[in-house]
Protein backbone atom coordinates (compact mmCIF):
# COMPACT_ATOMS: atom_id res chain seq x y z
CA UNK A 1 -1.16 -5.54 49.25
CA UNK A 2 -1.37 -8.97 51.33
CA UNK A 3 0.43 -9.84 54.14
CA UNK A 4 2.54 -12.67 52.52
CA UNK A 5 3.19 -9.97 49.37
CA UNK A 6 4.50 -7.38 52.05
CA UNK A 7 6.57 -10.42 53.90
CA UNK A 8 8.34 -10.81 50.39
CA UNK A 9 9.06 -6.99 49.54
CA UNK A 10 10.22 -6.60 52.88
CA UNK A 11 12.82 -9.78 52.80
CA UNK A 12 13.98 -8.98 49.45
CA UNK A 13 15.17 -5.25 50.56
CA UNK A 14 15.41 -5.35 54.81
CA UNK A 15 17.00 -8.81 54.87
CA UNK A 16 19.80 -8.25 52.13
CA UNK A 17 19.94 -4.74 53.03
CA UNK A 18 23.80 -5.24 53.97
CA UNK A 19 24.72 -6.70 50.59
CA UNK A 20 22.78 -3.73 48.77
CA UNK A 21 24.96 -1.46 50.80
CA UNK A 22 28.22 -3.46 50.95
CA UNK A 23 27.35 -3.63 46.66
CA UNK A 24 26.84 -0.03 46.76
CA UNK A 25 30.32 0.69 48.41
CA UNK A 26 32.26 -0.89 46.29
CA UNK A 27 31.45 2.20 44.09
CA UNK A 28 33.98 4.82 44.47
CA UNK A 29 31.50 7.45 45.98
CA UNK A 30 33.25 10.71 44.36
CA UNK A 31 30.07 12.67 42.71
CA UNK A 32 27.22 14.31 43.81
CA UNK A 33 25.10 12.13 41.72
CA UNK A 34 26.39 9.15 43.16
CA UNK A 35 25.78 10.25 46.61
CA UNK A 36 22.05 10.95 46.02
CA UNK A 37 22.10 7.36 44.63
CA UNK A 38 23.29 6.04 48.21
CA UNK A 39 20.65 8.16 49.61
CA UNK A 40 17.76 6.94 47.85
CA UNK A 41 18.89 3.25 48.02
CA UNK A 42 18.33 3.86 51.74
CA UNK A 43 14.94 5.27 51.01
CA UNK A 44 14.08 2.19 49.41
CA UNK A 45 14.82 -0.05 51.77
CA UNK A 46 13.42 2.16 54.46
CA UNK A 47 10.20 1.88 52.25
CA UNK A 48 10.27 -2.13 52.30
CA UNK A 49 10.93 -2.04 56.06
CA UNK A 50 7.73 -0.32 56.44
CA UNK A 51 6.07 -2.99 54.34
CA UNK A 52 5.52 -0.72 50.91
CA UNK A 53 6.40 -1.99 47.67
CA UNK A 54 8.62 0.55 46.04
CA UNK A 55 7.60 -1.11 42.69
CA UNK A 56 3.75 -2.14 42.49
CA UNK A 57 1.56 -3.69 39.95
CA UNK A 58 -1.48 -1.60 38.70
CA UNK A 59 -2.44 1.77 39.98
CA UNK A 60 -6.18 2.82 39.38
CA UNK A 61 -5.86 6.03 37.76
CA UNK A 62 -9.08 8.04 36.63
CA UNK A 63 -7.93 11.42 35.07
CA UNK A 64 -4.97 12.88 33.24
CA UNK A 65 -3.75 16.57 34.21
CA UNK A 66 -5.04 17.93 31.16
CA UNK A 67 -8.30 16.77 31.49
CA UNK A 68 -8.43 18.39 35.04
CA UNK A 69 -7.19 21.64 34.02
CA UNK A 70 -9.61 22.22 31.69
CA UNK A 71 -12.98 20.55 33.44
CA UNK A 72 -11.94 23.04 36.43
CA UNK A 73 -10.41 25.74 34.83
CA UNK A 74 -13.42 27.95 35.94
CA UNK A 75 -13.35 27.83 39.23
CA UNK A 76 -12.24 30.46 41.41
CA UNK A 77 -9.43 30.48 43.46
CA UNK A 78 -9.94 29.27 47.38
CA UNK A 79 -13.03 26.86 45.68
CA UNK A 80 -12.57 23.68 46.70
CA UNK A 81 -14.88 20.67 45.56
CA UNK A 82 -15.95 17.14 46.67
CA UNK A 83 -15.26 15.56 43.25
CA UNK A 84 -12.91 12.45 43.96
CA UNK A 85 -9.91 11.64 41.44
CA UNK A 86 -6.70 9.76 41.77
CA UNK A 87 -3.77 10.74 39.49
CA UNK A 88 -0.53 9.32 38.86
CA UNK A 89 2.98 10.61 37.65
CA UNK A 90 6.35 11.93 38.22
CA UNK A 91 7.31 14.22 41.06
CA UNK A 92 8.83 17.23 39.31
CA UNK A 93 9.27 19.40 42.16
CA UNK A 94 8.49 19.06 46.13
CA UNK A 95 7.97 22.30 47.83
CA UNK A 96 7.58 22.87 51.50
CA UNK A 97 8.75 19.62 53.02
CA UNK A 98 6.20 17.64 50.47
CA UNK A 99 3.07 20.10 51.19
CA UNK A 100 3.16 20.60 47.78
CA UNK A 101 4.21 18.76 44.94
CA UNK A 102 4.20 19.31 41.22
CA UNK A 103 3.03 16.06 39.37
CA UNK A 104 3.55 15.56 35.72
CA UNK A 105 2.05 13.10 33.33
CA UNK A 106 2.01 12.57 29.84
CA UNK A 107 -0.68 15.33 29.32
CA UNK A 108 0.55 18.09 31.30
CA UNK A 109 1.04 19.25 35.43
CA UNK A 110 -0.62 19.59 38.37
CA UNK A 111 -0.17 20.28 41.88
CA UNK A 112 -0.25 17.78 44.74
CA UNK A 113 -1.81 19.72 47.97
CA UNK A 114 -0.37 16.98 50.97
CA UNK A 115 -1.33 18.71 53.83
CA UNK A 116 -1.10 16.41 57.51
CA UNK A 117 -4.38 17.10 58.15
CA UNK A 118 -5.60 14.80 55.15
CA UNK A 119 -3.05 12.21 55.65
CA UNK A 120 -2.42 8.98 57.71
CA UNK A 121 0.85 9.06 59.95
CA UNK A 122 1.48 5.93 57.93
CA UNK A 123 1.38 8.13 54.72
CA UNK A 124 3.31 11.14 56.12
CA UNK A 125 6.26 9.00 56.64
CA UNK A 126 6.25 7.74 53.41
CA UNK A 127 5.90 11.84 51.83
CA UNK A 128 9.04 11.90 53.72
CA UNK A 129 10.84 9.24 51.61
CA UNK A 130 9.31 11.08 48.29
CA UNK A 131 11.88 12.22 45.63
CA UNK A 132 12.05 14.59 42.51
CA UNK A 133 11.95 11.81 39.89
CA UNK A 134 9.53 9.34 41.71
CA UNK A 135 6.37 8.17 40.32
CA UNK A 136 3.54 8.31 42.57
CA UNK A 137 -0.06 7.87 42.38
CA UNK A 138 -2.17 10.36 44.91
CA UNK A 139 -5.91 10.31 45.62
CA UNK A 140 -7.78 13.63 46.27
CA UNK A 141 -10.67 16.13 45.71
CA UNK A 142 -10.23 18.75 43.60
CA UNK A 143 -9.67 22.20 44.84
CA UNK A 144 -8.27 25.75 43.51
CA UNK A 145 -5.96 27.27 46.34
CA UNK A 146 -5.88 31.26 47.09
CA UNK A 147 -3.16 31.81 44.41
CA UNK A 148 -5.18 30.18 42.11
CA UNK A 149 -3.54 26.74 41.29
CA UNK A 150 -5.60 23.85 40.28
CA UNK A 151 -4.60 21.03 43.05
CA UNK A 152 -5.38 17.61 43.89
CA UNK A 153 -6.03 18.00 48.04
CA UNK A 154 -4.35 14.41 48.87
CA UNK A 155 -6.04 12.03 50.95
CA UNK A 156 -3.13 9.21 49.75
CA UNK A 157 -0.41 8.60 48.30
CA UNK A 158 1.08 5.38 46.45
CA UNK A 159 4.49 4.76 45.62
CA UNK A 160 4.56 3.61 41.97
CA UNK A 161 8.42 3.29 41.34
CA UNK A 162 11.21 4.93 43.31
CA UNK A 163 13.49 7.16 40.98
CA UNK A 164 16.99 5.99 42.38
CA UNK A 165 18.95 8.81 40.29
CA UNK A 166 18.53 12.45 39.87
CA UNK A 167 16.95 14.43 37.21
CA UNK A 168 19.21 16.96 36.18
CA UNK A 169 19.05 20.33 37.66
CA UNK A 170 15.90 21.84 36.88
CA UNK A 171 16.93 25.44 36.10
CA UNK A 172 19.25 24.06 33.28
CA UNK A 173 17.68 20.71 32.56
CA UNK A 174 19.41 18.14 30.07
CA UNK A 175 21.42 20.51 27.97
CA UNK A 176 24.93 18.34 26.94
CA UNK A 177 24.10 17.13 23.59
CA UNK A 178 25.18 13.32 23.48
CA UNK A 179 23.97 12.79 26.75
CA UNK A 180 20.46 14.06 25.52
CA UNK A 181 20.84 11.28 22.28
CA UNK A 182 22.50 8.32 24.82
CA UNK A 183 19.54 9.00 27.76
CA UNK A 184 16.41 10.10 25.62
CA UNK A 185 14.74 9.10 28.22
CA UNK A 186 16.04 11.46 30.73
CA UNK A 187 15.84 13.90 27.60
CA UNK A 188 11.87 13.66 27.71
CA UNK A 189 11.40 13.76 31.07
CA UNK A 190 12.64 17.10 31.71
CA UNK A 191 11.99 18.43 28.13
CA UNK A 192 8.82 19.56 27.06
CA UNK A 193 9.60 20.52 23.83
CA UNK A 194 11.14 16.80 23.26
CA UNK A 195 8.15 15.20 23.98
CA UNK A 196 5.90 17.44 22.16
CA UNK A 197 8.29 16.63 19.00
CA UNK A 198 7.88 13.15 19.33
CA UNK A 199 3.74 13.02 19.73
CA UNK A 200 4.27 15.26 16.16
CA UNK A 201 6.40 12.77 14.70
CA UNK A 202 3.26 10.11 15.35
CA UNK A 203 0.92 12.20 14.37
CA UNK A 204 2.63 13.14 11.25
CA UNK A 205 2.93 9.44 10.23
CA UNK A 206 -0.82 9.01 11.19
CA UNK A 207 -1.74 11.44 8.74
CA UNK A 208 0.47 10.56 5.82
CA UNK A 209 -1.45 6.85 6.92
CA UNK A 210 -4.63 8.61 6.56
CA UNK A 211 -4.22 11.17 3.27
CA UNK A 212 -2.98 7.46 1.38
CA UNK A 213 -5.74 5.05 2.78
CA UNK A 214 -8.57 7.69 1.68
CA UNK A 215 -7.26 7.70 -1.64
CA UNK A 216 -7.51 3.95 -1.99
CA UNK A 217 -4.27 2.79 -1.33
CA UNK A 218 -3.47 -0.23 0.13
CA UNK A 219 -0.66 -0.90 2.96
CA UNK A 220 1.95 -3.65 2.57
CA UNK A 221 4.43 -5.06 3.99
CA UNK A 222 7.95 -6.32 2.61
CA UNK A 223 10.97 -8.09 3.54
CA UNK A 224 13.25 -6.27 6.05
CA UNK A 225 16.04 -8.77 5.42
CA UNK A 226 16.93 -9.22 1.83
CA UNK A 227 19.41 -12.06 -0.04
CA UNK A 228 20.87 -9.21 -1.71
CA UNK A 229 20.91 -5.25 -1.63
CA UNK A 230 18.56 -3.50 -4.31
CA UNK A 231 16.31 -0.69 -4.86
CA UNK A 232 18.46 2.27 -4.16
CA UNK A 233 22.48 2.68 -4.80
CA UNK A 234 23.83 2.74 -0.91
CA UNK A 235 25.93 0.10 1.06
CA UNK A 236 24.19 -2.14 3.13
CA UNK A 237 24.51 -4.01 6.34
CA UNK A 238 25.72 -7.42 5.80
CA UNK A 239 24.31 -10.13 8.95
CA UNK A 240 24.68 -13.85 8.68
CA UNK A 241 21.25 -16.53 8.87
CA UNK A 242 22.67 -19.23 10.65
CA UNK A 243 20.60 -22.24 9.79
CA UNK A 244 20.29 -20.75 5.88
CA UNK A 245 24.25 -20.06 6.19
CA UNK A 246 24.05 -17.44 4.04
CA UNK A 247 24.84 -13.78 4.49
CA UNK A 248 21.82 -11.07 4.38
CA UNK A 249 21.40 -7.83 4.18
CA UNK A 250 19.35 -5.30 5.78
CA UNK A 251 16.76 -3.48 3.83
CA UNK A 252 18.51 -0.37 2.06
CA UNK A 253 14.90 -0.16 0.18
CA UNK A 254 11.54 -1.80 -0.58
CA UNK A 255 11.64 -0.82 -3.79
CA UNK A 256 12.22 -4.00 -5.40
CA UNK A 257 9.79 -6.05 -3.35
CA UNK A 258 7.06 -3.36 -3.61
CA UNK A 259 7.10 -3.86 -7.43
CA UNK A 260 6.70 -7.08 -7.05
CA UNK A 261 3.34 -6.39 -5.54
CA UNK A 262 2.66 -4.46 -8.27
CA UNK A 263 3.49 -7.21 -10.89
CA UNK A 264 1.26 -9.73 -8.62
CA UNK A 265 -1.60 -6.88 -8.68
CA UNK A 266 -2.65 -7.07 -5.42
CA UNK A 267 -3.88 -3.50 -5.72
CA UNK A 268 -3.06 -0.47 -8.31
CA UNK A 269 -2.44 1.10 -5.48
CA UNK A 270 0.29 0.06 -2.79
CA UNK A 271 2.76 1.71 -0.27
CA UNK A 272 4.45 0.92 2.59
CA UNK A 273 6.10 3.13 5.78
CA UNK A 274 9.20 0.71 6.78
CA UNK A 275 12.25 1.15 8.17
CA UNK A 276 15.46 0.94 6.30
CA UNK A 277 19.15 0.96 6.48
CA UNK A 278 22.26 2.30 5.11
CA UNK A 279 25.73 2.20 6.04
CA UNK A 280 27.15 5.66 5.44
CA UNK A 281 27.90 8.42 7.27
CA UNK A 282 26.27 10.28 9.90
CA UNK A 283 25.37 14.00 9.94
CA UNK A 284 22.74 16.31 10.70
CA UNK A 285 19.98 14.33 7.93
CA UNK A 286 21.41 11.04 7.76
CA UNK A 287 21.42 8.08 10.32
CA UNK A 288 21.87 4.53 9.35
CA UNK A 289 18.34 3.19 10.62
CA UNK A 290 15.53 5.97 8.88
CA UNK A 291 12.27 5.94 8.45
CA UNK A 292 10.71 5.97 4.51
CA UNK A 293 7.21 6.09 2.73
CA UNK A 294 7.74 4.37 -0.54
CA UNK A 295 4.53 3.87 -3.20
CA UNK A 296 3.16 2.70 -6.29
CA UNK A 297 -0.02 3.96 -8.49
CA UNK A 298 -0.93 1.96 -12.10
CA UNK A 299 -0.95 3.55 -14.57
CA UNK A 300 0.49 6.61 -13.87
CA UNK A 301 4.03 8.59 -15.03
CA UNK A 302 6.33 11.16 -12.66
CA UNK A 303 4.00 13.75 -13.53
CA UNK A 304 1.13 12.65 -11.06
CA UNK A 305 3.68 12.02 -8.49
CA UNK A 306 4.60 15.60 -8.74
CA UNK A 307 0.89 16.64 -7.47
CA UNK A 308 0.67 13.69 -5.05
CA UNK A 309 4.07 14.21 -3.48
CA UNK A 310 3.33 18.50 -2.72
CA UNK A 311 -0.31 17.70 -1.93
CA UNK A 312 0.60 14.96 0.69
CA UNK A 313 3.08 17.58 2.03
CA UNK A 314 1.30 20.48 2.33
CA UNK A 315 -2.35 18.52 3.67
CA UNK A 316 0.08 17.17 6.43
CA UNK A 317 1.15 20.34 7.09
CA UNK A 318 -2.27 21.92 7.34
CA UNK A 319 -3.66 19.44 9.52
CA UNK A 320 -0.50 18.67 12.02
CA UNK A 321 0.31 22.47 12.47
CA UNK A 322 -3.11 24.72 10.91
CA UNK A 323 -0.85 26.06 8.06
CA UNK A 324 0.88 25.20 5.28
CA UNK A 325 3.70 28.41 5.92
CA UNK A 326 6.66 26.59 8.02
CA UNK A 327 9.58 28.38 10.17
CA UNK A 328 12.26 26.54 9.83
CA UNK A 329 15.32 28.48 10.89
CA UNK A 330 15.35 31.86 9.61
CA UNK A 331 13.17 30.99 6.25
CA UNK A 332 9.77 30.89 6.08
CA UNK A 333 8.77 28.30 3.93
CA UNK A 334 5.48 28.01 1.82
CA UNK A 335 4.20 24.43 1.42
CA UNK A 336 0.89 25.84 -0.35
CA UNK A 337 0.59 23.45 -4.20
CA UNK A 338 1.87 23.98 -6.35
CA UNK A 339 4.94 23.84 -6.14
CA UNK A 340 7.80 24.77 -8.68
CA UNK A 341 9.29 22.87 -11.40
CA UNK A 342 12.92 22.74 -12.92
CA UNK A 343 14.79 20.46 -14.55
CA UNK A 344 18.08 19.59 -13.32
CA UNK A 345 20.18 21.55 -15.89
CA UNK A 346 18.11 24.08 -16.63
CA UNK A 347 18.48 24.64 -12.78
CA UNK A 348 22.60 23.98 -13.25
CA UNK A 349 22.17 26.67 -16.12
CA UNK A 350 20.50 29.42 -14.19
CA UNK A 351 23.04 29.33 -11.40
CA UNK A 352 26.01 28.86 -13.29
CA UNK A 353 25.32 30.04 -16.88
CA UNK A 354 26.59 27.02 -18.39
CA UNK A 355 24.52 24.33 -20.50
CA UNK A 356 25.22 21.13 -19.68
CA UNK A 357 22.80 19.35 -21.73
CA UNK A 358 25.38 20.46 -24.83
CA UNK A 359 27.87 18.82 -23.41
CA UNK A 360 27.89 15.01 -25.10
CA UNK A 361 31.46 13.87 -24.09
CA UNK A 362 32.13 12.91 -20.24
CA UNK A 363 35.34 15.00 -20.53
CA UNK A 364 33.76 18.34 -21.85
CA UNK A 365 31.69 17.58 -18.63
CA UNK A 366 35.03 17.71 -16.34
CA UNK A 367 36.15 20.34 -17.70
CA UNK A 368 32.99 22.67 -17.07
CA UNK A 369 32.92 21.14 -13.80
CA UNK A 370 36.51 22.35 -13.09
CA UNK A 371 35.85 25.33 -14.45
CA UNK A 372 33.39 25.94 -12.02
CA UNK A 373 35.37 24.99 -8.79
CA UNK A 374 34.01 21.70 -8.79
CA UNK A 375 36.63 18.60 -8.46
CA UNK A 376 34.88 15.73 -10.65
CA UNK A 377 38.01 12.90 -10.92
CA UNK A 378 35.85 10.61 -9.28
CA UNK A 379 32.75 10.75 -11.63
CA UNK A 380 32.99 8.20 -14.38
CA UNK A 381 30.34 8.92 -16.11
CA UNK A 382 28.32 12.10 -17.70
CA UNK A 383 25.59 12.07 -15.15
CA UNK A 384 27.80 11.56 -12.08
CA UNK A 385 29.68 14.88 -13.42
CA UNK A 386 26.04 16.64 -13.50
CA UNK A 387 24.65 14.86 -10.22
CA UNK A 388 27.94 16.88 -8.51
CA UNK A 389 27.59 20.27 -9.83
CA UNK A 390 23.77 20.68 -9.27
CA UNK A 391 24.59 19.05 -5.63
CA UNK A 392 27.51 21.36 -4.69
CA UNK A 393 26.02 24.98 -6.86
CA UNK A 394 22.55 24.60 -6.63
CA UNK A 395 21.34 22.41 -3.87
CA UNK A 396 22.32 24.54 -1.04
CA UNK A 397 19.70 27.26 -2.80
CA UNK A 398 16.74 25.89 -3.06
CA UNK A 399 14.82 26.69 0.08
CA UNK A 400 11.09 26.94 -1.34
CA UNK A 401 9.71 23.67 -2.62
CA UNK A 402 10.57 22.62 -5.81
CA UNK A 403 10.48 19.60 -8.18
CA UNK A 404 13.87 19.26 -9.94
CA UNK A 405 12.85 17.05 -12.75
CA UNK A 406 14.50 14.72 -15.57
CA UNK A 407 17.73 13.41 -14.09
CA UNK A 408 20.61 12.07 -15.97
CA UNK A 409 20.17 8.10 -17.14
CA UNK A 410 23.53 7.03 -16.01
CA UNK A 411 22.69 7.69 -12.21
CA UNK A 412 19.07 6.84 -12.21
CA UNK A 413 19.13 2.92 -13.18
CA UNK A 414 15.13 1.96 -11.74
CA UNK A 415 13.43 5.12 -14.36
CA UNK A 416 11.97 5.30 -16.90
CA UNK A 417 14.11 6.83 -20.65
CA UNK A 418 12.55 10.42 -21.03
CA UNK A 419 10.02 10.22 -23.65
CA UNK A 420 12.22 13.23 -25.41
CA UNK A 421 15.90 12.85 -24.57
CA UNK A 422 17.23 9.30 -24.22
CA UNK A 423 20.75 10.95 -21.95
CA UNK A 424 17.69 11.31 -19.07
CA UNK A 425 15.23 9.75 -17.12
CA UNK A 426 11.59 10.68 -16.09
CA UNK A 427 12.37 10.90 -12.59
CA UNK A 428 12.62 13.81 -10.36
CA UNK A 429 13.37 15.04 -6.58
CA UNK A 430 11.49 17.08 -4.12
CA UNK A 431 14.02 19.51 -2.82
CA UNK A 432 12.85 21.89 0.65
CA UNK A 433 15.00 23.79 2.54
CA UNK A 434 18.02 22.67 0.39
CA UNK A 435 17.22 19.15 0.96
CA UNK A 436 15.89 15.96 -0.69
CA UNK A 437 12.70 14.53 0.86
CA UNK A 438 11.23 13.04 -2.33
CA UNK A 439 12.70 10.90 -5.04
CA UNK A 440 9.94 9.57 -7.46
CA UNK A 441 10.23 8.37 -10.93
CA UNK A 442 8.26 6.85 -14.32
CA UNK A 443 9.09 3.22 -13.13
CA UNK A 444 11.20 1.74 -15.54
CA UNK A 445 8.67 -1.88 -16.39
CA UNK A 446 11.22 -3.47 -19.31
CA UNK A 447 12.95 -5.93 -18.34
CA UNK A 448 15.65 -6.09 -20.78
CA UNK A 449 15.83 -2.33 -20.86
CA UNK A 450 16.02 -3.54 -16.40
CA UNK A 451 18.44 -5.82 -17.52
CA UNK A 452 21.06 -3.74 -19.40
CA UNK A 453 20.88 -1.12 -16.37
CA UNK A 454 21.82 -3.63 -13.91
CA UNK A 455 24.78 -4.63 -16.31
CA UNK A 456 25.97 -0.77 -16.35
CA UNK A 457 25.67 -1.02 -12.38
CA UNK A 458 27.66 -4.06 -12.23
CA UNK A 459 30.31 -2.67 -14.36
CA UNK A 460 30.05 0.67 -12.10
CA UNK A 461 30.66 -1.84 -8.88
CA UNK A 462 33.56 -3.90 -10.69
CA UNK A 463 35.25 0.07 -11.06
CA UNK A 464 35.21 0.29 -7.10
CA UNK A 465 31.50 2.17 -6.92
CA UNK A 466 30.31 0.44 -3.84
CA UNK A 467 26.73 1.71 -3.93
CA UNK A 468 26.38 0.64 -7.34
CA UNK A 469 23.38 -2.41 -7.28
CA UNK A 470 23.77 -5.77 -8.32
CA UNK A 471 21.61 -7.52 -11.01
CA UNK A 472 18.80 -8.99 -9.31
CA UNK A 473 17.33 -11.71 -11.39
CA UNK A 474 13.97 -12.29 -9.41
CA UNK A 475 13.04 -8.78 -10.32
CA UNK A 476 13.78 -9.34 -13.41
CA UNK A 477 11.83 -12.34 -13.74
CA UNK A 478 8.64 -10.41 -12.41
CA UNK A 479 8.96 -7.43 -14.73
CA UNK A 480 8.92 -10.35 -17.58
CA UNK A 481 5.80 -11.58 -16.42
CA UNK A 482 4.55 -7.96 -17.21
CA UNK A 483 4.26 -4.85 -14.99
CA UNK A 484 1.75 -1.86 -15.82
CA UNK A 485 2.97 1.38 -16.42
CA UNK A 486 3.11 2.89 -12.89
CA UNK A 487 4.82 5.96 -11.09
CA UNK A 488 6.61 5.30 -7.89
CA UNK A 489 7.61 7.95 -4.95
CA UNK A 490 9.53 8.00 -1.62
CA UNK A 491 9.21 10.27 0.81
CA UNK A 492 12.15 10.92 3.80
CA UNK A 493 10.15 10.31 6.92
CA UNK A 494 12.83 11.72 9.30
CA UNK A 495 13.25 15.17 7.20
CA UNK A 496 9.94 15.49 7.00
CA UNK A 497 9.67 15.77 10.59
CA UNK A 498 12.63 17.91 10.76
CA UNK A 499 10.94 20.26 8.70
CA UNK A 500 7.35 20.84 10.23
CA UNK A 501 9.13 20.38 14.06
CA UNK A 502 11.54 22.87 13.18
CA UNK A 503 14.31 20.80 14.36
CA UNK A 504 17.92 21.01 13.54
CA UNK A 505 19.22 17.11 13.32
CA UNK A 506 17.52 14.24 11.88
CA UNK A 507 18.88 13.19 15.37
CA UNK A 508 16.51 15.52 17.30
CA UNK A 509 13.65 13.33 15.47
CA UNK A 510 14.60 10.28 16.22
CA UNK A 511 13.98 9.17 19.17
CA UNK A 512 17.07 6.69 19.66
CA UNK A 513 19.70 7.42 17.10
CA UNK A 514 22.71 5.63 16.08
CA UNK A 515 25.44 6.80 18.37
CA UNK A 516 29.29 5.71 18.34
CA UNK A 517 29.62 3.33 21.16
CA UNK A 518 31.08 4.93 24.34
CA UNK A 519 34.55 4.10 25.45
């Protein structure tokens, strides 16, 4: 650092050292935490008076801890090299007055040997001023002490950025729930398990990216803000364009916009990994903001989305975690293709022993449904009655993968008429572990068929269904122009990574989710 650099560090702490300290009192000093804070603002400042920036530029790091521990994992214990290295990371535990410090990057740990022998007196007094929680960069051969831990023998140390409050305790870590969610980042630093979670989750993504692209599909992009809500029945978030003073809303799906692709043929084969929204509730596998796959193939039905949908799955699988048998909880679960197939009520049927698909009036429906335990006053249609009983009877059961196939017309309004009952559609969802991850149908490509399904929705909407979708006449006007026959799948990002992480929230996968604002 040059002298006029150090004349500026040292003015901006030393010189206004009183009003950081006269700030800091005003701060009812009445937790342990707090204290340590007072502490380490003192460190800092006794850092600039000895001309050290607390917060530097660059560091010139030339090896990760990983890559150490396994170039030198041979060595004997007591061997000590000449090969140079400087690493950098955060101080995880100082042993010994400082001799010896565990470092921790993003690849993994190792030990800091910072003996006085190798050091300056310059750098000794700064060790002094060293903190769990600090980043610092050390420089140092590489030797294996008599125990037999791989350290870095220190020849000096650089401050990278002074940690000015505590970790939590390191025997119980970061254990209160909603502090984990609200400081992820203090979640991370002292979990391993967190972190490892979140390089799955990328890898995960990169390989869905991967299994898609080497099939010839081609990656798009689509609208995130949207003149009106479509493609899926939830309630959106309403936000205001200013200079187009008009209200928007965010993405609930790309549906919509993705077939438009499809009508403009700028491939047979699209998809797109986007972010979308919904406003509705919050549990353990829903947050507002979630991450979706959503895709296209010409000339194609459901059927082939069946096999593309459990042979994504269970490649991703194979190549994240080496098998395609999960543990999730206490089931093990078999990914391996392929995978089951029911339909809807023939799966209603076999739990309950009723026959819904004889059931042609809505209230014969009801009255099954009651029969059964299940309260369906607030269905208004036939398919909203069936859509119930299979979710409260039958989706809690299904643990194993399985396609549940042919869902009822009234509560599918984007799929295609079954080619053999006209009540249902050719659409059908993925269920593991109890839960939906896939939704896929035969893409419904008439538009006047579109047309009168948007109409029913409406109607639904003007009844007080506010998920129902509105008529979108720009989609309608594409499908006129002539779409080909295509099936179309999306695949839940976030429970997907629930499943092959093992983890029990959709919360736990995400790395900032949507919390209630603290009071």
């Amino acid at each position: 650092m040059d002298f006029v650099h150090v004349t500026i560090i040292s003015e901006s702490y030393t010189n206004n050292k009183e009003l950081i300290m006269t700030q800091e009192q005003q701060r009812e000093v009445n937790s342990a935490g707090d204290q340590i804070r007072q502490i380490r603002i003192q460190k800092l400042t006794d850092l600039a008076d000895k001309g050290v920036n607390p917060y530097p530029y660059v560091f010139n790091k030339t090896a990760d801890a990983a890559q150490l521990q396994d170039k030198y994992k041979d060595i004997e214990p007591g061997v000590e090299t000449e090969d140079e290295y400087s690493v950098a990371g955060r101080v995880m535990a100082v042993r010994n007055s400082g001799m010896f410090i565990d470092l921790m990057d993003s690849s993994g740990k190792i030990q800091i040997f910072s003996h006085k022998q190798n050091l300056s007196e310059e750098q000794l007094q700064i060790l002094k001023l060293i903190d769990i929680g600090d980043i610092v960069g050390f420089t140092g051969t590489i030797r294996r002490t008599p125990r037999g831990e791989l350290s870095i023998k220190a020849t000096s140390l650089t401050m990278l950025s002074k940690s000015l409050l505590p970790l939590p305790e390191k025997f119980h870590g970061l254990t209160d729930v909603e502090t984990r969610y609200r400081q992820r980042y203090v979640d991370m630093i002292v979990n391993e398990d967190v972190r490892k979670t979140f390089r799955t989750r990328s890898l995960i993504i990169q390989k869905i990216r991967e299994f898609l692209t080497n099939r010839g599909f081609l990656e798009v992009e689509t609208p995130m803000l949207h003149p009106q809500a479509g493609g899926a029945n939830a309630r959106p978030f309403i936000t205001h364009h200013n200079t187009l003073d008009m209200d928007m809303f965010l993405r609930i799906a790309p549906e919509l916009y993705l077939k438009r692709l499809m009508v403009g043929g700028v491939s047979e084969k699209i998809f797109e990994i986007n972010r979308s929204f919904r406003n509705e509730g919050i549990d353990v596998r829903h947050n507002p903001e979630f991450t979706m796959m959503e895709l296209y193939q010409a000339y194609v039905d459901y059927n082939e989305m069946m096999t593309l949908t459990e042979t994504l799955v269970s490649t991703v699988a194979q190549e994240v975690l080496g098998t395609m048998k999960i543990q999730y909880g206490d089931n093990e679960i078999d990914l391996t293709p392929p995978w089951d197939r029911k339909t809807m009520i023939g799966a209603i049927q076999e739990k309950t022993g009723i026959d819904f698909g004889t059931c042609y009036t809505l209230e014969d429906a009801k009255n099954k449904a009651k029969s059964l335990g299940v309260d369906p006053e607030d269905c208004d249609n036939w398919g909203k009655v069936i859509d119930l009983i299979f979710e409260e009877k039958v989706e809690p059961t299904l643990i194993q993968p399985v396609h549940i196939i042919d869902y009822p017309r009234d509560i599918s309004p984007l799929a295609k008429v079954h080619r053999d009952n006209d009540r249902l559609t050719e659409r059908f969802e993925t269920r593991v572990n109890g839960w939906e991850i896939a939704n896929a149908f035969s893409e419904l490509t008439d538009p006047i068929d579109q047309r009168m399904r948007f109409e029913a929705q409406m109607q639904a909407k003007a009844n007080g269904d506010d998920e129902a979708m509105p008529i979108d006449e720009d989609y309608i006007c594409a499908l006129e122009h002539g779409a080909p026959p295509m099936g179309g799948l999306g695949l839940g990002i976030d429970r997907l990574i629930m499943l092959l992480t093992n983890s029990p929230s959709i919360r736990d996968v995400i790395a900032f989710p949507t919390l209630k604002k603290r009071q």
